[in-house]
Protein backbone atom coordinates (compact mmCIF):
# COMPACT_ATOMS: atom_id res chain seq x y z
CA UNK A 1 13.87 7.00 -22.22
CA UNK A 2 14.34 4.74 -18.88
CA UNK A 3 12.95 1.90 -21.07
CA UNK A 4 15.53 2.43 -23.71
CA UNK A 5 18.35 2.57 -21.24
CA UNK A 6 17.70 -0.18 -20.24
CA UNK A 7 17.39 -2.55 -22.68
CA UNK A 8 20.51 -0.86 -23.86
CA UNK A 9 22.17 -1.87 -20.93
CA UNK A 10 20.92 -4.95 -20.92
CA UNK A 11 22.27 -5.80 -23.75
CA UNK A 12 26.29 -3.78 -23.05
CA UNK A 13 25.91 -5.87 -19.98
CA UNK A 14 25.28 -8.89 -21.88
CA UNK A 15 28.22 -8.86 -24.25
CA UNK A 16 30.64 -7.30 -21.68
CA UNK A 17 29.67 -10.39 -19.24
CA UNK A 18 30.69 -12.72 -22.15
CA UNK A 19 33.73 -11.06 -23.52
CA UNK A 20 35.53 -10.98 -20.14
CA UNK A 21 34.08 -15.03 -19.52
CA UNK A 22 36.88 -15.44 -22.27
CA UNK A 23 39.29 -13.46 -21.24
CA UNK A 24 39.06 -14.82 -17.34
CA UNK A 25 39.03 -18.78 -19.29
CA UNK A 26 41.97 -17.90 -21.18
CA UNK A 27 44.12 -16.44 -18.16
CA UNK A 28 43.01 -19.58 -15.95
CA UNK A 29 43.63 -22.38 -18.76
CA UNK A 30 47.33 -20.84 -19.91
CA UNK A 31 48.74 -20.14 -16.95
CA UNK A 32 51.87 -21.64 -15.33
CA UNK A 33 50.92 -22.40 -12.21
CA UNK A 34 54.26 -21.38 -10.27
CA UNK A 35 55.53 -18.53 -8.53
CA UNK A 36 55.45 -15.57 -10.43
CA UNK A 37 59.06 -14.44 -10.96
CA UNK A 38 59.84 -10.19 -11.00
CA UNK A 39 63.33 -8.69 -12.15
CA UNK A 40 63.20 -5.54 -10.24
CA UNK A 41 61.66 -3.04 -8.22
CA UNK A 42 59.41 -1.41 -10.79
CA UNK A 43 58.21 -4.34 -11.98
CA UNK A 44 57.52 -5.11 -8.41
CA UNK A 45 55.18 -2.37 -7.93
CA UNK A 46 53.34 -2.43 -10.95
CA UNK A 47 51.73 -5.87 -10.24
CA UNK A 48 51.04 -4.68 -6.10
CA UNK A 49 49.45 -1.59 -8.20
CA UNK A 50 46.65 -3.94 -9.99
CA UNK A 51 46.60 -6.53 -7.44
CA UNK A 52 45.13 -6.82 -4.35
CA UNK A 53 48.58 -7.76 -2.12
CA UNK A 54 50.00 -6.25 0.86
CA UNK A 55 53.81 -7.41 0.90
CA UNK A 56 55.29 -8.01 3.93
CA UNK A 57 58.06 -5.67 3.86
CA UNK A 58 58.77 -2.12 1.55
CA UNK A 59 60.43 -2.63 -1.39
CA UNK A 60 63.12 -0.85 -0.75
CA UNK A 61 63.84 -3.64 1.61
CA UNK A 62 63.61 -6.46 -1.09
CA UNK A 63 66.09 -8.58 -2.83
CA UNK A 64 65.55 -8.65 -6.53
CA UNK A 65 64.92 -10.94 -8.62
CA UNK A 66 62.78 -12.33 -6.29
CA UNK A 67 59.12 -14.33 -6.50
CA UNK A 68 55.17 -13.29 -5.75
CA UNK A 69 53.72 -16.17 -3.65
CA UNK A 70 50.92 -16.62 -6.55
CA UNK A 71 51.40 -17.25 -10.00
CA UNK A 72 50.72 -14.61 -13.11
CA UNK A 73 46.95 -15.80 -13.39
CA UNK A 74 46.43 -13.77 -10.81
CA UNK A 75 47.68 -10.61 -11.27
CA UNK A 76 46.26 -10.62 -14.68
CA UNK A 77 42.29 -11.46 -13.04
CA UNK A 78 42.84 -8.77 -10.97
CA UNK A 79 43.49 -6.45 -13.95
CA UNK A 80 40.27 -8.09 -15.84
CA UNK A 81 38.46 -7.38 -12.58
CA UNK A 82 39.06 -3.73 -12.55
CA UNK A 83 38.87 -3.27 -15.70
CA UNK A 84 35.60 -4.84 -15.99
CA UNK A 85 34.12 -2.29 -12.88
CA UNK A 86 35.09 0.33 -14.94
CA UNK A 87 33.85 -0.69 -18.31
CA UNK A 88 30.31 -1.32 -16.55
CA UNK A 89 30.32 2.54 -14.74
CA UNK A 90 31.59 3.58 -17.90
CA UNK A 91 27.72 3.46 -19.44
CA UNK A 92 26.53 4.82 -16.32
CA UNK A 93 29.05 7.68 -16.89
CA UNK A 94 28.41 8.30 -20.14
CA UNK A 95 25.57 7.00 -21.40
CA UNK A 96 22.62 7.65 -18.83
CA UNK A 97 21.04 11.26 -17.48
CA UNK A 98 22.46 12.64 -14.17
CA UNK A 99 20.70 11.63 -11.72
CA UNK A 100 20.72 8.09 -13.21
CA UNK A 101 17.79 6.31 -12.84
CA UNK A 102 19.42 3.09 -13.58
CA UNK A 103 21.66 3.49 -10.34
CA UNK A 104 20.31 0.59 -8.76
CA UNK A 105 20.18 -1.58 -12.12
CA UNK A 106 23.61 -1.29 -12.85
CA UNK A 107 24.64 -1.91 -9.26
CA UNK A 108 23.07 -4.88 -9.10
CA UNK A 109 23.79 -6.24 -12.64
CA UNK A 110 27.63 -5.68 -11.96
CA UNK A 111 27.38 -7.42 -8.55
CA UNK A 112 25.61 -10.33 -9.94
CA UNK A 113 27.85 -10.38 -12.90
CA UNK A 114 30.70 -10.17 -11.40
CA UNK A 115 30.24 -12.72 -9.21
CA UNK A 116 29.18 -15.15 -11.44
CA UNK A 117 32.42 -14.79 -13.39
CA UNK A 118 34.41 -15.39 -10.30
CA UNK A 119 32.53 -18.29 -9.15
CA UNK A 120 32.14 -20.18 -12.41
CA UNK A 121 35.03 -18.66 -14.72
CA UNK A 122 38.12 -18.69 -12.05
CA UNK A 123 37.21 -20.65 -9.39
CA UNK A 124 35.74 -23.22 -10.79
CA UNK A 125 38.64 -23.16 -13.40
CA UNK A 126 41.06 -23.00 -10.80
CA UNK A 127 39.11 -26.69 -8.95
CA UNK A 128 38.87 -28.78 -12.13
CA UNK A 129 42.41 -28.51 -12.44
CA UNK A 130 43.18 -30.05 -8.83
CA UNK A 131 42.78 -33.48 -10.06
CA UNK A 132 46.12 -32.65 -11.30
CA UNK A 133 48.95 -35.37 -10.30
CA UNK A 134 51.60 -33.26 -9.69
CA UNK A 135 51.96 -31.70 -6.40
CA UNK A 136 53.78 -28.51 -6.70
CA UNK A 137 50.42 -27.40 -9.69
CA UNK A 138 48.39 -28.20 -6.52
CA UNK A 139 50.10 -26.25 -4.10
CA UNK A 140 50.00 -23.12 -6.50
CA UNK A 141 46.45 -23.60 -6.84
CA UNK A 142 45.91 -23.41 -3.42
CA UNK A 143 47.67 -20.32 -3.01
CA UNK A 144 46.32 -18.91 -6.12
CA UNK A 145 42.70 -19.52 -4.02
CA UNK A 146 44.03 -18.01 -0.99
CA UNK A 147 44.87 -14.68 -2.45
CA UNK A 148 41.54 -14.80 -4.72
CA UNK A 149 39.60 -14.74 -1.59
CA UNK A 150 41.77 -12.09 -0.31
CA UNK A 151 40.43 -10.01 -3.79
CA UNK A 152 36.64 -11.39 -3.14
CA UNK A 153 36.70 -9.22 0.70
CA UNK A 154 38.09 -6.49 -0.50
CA UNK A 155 36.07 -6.08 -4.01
CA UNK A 156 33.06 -6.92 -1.15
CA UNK A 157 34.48 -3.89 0.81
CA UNK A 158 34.90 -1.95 -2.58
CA UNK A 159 31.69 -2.00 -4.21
CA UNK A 160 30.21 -0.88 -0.94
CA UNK A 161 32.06 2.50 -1.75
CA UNK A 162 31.38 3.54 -5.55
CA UNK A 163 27.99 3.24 -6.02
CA UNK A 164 26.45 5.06 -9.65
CA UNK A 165 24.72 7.59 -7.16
CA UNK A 166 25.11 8.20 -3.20
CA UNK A 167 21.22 6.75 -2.42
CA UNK A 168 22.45 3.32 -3.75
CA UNK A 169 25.15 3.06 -0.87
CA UNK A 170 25.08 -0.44 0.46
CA UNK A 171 26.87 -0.91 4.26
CA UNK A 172 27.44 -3.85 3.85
CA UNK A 173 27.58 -6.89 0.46
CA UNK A 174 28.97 -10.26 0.23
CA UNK A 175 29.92 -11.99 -2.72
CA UNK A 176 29.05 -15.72 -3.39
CA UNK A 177 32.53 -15.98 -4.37
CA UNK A 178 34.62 -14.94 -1.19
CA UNK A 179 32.65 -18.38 0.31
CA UNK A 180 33.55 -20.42 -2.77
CA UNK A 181 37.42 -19.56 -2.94
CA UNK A 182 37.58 -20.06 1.02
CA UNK A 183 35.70 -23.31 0.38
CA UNK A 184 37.74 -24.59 -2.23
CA UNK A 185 41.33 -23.63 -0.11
CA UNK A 186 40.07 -26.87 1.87
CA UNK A 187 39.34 -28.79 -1.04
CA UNK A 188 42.94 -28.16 -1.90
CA UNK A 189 44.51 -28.71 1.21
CA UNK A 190 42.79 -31.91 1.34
CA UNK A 191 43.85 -33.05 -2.30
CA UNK A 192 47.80 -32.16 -1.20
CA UNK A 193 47.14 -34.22 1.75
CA UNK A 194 46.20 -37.27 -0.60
CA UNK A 195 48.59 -36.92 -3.08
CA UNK A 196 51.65 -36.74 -0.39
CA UNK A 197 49.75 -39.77 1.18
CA UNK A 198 49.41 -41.58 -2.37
CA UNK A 199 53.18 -41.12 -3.03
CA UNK A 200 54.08 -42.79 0.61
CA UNK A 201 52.02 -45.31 -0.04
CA UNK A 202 53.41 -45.84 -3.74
CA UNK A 203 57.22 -46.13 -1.62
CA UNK A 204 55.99 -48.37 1.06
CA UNK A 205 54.86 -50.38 -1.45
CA UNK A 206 58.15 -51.19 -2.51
CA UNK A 207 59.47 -52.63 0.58
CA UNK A 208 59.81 -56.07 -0.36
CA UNK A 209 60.30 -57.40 2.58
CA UNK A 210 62.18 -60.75 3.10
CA UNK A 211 59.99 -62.08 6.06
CA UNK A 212 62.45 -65.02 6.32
CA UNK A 213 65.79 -63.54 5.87
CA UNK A 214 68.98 -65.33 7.42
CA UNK A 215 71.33 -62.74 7.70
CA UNK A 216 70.90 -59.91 10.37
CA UNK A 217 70.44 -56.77 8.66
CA UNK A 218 72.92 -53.82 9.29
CA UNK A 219 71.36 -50.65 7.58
CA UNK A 220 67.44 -49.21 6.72
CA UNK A 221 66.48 -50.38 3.83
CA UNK A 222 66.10 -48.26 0.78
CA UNK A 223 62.43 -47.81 0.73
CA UNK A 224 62.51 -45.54 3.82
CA UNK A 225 65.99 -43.97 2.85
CA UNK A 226 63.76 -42.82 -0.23
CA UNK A 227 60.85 -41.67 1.98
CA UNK A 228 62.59 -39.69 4.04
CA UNK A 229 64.23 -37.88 1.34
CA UNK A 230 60.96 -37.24 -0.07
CA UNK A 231 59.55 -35.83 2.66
CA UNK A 232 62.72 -33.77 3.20
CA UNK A 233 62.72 -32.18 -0.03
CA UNK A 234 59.11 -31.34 -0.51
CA UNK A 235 59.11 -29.34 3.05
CA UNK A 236 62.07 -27.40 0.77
CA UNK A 237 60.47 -26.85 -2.11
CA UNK A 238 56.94 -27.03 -3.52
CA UNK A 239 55.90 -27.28 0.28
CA UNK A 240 58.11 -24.21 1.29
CA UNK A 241 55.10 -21.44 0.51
CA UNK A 242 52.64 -23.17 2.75
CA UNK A 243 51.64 -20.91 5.50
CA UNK A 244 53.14 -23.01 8.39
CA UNK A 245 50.40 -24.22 10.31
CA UNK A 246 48.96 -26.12 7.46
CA UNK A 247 52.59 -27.67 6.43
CA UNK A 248 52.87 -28.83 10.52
CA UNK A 249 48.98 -30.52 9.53
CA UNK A 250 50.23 -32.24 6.48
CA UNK A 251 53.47 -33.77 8.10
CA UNK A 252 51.09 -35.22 10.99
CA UNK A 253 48.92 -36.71 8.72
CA UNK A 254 52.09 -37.88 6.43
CA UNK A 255 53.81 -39.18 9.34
CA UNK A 256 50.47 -40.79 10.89
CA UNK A 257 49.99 -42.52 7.03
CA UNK A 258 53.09 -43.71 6.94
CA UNK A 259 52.91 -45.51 10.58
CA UNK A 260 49.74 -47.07 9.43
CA UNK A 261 50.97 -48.60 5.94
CA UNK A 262 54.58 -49.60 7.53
CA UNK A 263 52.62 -51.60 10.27
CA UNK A 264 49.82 -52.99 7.40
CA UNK A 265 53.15 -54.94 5.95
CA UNK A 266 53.57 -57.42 8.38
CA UNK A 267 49.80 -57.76 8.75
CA UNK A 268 49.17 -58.86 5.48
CA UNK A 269 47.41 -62.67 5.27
CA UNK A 270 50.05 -63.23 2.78
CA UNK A 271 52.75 -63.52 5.25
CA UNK A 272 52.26 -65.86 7.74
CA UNK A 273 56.01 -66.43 8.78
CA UNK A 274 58.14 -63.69 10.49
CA UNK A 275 61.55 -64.19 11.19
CA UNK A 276 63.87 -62.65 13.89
CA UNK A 277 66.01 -61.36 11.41
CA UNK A 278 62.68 -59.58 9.63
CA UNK A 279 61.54 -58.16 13.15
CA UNK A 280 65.23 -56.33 13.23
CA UNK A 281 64.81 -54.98 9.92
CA UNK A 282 61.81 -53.11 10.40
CA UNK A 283 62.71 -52.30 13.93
CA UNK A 284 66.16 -50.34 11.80
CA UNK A 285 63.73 -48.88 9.31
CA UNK A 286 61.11 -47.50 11.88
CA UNK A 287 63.74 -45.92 14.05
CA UNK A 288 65.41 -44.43 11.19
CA UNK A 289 61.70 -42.82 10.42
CA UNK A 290 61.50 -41.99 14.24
CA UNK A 291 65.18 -40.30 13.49
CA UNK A 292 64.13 -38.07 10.88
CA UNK A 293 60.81 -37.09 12.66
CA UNK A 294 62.84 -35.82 15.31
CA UNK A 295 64.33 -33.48 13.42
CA UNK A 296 61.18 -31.70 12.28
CA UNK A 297 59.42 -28.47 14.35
CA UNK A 298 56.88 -29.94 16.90
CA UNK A 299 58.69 -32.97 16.32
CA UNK A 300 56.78 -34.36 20.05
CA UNK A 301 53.56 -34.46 18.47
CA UNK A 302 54.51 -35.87 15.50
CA UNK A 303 56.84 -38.37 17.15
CA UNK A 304 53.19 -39.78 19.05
CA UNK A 305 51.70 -40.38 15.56
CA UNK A 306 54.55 -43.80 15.75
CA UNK A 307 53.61 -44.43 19.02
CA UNK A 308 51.10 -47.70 17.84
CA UNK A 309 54.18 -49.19 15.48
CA UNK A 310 57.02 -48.77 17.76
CA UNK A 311 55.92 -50.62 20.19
CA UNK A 312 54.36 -53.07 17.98
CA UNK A 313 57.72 -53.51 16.89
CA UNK A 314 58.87 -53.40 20.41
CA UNK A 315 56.46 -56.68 21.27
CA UNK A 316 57.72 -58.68 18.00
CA UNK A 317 60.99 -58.03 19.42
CA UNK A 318 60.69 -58.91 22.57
CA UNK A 319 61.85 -62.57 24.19
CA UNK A 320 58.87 -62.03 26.57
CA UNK A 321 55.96 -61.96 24.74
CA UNK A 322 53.71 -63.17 27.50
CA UNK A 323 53.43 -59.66 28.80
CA UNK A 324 51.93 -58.24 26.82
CA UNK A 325 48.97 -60.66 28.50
CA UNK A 326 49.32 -58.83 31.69
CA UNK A 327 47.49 -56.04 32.08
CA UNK A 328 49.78 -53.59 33.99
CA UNK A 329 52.69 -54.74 31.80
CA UNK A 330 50.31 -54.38 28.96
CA UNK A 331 49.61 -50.58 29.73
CA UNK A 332 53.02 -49.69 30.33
CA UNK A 333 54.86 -51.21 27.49
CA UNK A 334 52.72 -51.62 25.17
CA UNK A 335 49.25 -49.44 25.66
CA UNK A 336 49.33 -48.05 21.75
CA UNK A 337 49.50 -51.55 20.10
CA UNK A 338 46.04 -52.88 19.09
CA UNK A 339 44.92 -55.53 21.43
CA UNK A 340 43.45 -57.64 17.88
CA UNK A 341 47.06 -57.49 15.87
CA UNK A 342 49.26 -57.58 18.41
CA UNK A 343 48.84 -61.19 19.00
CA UNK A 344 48.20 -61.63 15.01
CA UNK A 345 51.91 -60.93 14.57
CA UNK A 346 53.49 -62.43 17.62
CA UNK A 347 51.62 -66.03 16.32
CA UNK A 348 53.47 -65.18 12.84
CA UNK A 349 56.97 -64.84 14.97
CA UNK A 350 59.05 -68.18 14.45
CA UNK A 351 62.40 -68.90 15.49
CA UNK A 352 65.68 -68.62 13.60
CA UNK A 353 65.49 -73.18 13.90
CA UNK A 354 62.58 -72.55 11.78
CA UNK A 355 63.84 -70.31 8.97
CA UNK A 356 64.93 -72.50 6.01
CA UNK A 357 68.52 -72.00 4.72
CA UNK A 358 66.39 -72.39 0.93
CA UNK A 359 63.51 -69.86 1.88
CA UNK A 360 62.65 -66.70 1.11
CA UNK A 361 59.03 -67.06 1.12
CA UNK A 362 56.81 -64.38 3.08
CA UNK A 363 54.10 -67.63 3.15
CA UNK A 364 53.70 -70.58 4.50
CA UNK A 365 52.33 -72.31 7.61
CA UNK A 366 51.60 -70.52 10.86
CA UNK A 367 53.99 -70.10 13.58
CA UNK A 368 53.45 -73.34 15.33
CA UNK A 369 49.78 -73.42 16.20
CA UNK A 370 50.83 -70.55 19.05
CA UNK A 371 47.83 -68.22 18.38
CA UNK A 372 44.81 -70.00 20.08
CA UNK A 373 46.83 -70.30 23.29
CA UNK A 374 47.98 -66.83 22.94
CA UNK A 375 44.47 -65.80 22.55
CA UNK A 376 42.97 -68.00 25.75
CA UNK A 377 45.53 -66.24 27.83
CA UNK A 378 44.59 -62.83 26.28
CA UNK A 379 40.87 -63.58 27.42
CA UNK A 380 41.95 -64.21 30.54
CA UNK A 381 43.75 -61.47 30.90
CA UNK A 382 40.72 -59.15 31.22
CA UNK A 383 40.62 -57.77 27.66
């Protein structure tokens, strides 16, 4: 009879296994990917019911409508999750003697099962789709993960408790899948973390800068206006869900990017003239960026991220350029800016007498042969 069971099983486990693979594709390929919106209070409760969420405050205490952090995939898995524990107990219910001798069979073909459609039919659903170029999909996804390996410890903690007969009790079980959802919440993080980066770059890009422009500038120029603004509205919106630690880590590394590609401008081979007037633009855009950096939480830490520009700036600004050859001036003024490029740009530095009334080239011939003596002195400076 055991023999019988359990090919029977086998084979209940076989097609059950396949017909929820669909059902967890479909639910992961359809969905929405944004915050799943509730009406009211009933509806509220009915998706904490299936789900495995603790709100953070009763509902009595709630505002409807309002939103669920994740988006409807979720609720729905966790439905197809339960439902699929009890559809596999079912044929230990109903189907096998009492005691069962398939106690441990079924145990461990659930487990296994289970698993298996977590790790290859969500998650792994849920990861192909963050090569997606749109940020706010990305963020969802992340969240989506979050909560899924929320579901993973306490399905872990779960199975521990129903076993198909009290000797099968296991004290403790870990699912493949709680590792792969927490795994994959860093492969997320890091794929917001390019895409904001991608995006400043893609700005940045359109600086156009007139490295030989006559006229003294007066206002930032609209390529940082526009990055600014970015930044600003994605902390508001798609951003705004993030738990805050990891929003303070993407702003650091947004701010740090953006320090890097405004100071790769000027350091391109293709200009090799700089003029006065150039120097005073960038020095306006960079303390505009310093401006709205102040106005964000830890804004000290993030303001040290612009340390290396500013006071790159600072040197091509300066009418004393020789000390940044001293060492003690050196190390007060300027101890961020990179001992290789900050003489690179102070040899592109040429004064306004220089800066043809017909130019507007970036290119051109080098500031007046000034680099090798710039770089003796540097040697014999110490450094």
């Amino acid at each position: 009879m055991s023999n019988f069971l359990l090919v029977l099983f086998d084979r209940y486990a076989e097609l059950l296994k396949q017909r929820f693979s669909e059902d967890f594709v479909e639910i992961v390929s359809t969905d929405d990917y944004m915050p799943m919106p509730i009406q009211n209070a009933e509806e509220y409760e009915k998706v904490v019911n299936v789900s495995w969420y603790t709100p953070d405050r009763p509902v009595d205490q709630m505002a409807f409508p309002t939103v669920f952090p994740f988006s409807q995939m979720y609720p729905l898995c966790c439905i197809d999750i339960r439902n699929f524990l009890n559809q596999f107990y079912f044929f230990s219910d109903n189907e096998a003697p009492t005691p069962n001798p398939l106690s441990s069979v079924i145990d461990s073909r659930l487990r296994t099962s289970l698993d298996d459609l977590l790790t290859t039919k969500v998650c792994a659903s849920l990861v192909s789709k963050l090569s997606s170029q749109y940020l706010g999909q990305v963020v969802q996804i992340l969240i989506n993960l979050t909560h899924f390996s929320t579901a993973c410890s306490e399905l872990e903690t779960l199975l521990c408790t129903i076993p198909t007969q009290p000797t099968t009790a296991n004290t403790s079980l870990v699912l493949s899948a709680t590792a792969q959802f927490q795994t994959h919440q860093k492969t997320a993080e890091n794929r917001i973390f390019e895409l904001v980066n991608l995006k400043v770059t893609d700005l940045i890009d359109t600086a156009d800068y007139d490295y030989m422009m006559r006229q003294a500038p007066s206002e930032p120029s609209s390529y940082i206006l526009t990055l600014t603004n970015y930044l600003s509205n994605i902390l508001t919106t798609v951003l705004i869900s993030l738990p805050t630690e990891l929003k303070d880590l993407m702003l650091f590394n947004a701010i740090s990017h953006t320090a890097s590609q405004i100071l790769a401008q000027p350091l391109s081979p293709d200009v090799t003239k700089i003029s006065p007037h150039a120097v005073k633009q960038m020095s306006i855009d960079v303390q505009h960026f310093a401006d709205y950096v102040r106005t964000l939480p830890n804004n000290l830490i993030l303001l040290e991220s612009l340390d290396e520009l500013s006071q790159t700036i600072a040197l091509m600004s300066t009418d004393q350029p020789e000390e940044f050859y001293d060492n003690s001036l050196r190390n007060k003024k300027y101890g961020s800016v990179d001992p290789l490029k900050g003489p690179q740009l102070l040899e592109k530095l040429v004064p306004m007498s220089e800066v043809s009334p017909l130019s507007r080239e970036s290119g051109g011939l080098s500031g007046g042969g000034r680099m090798a003596a710039f770089q003796q002195r540097f040697m014999q400076s110490g450094r």
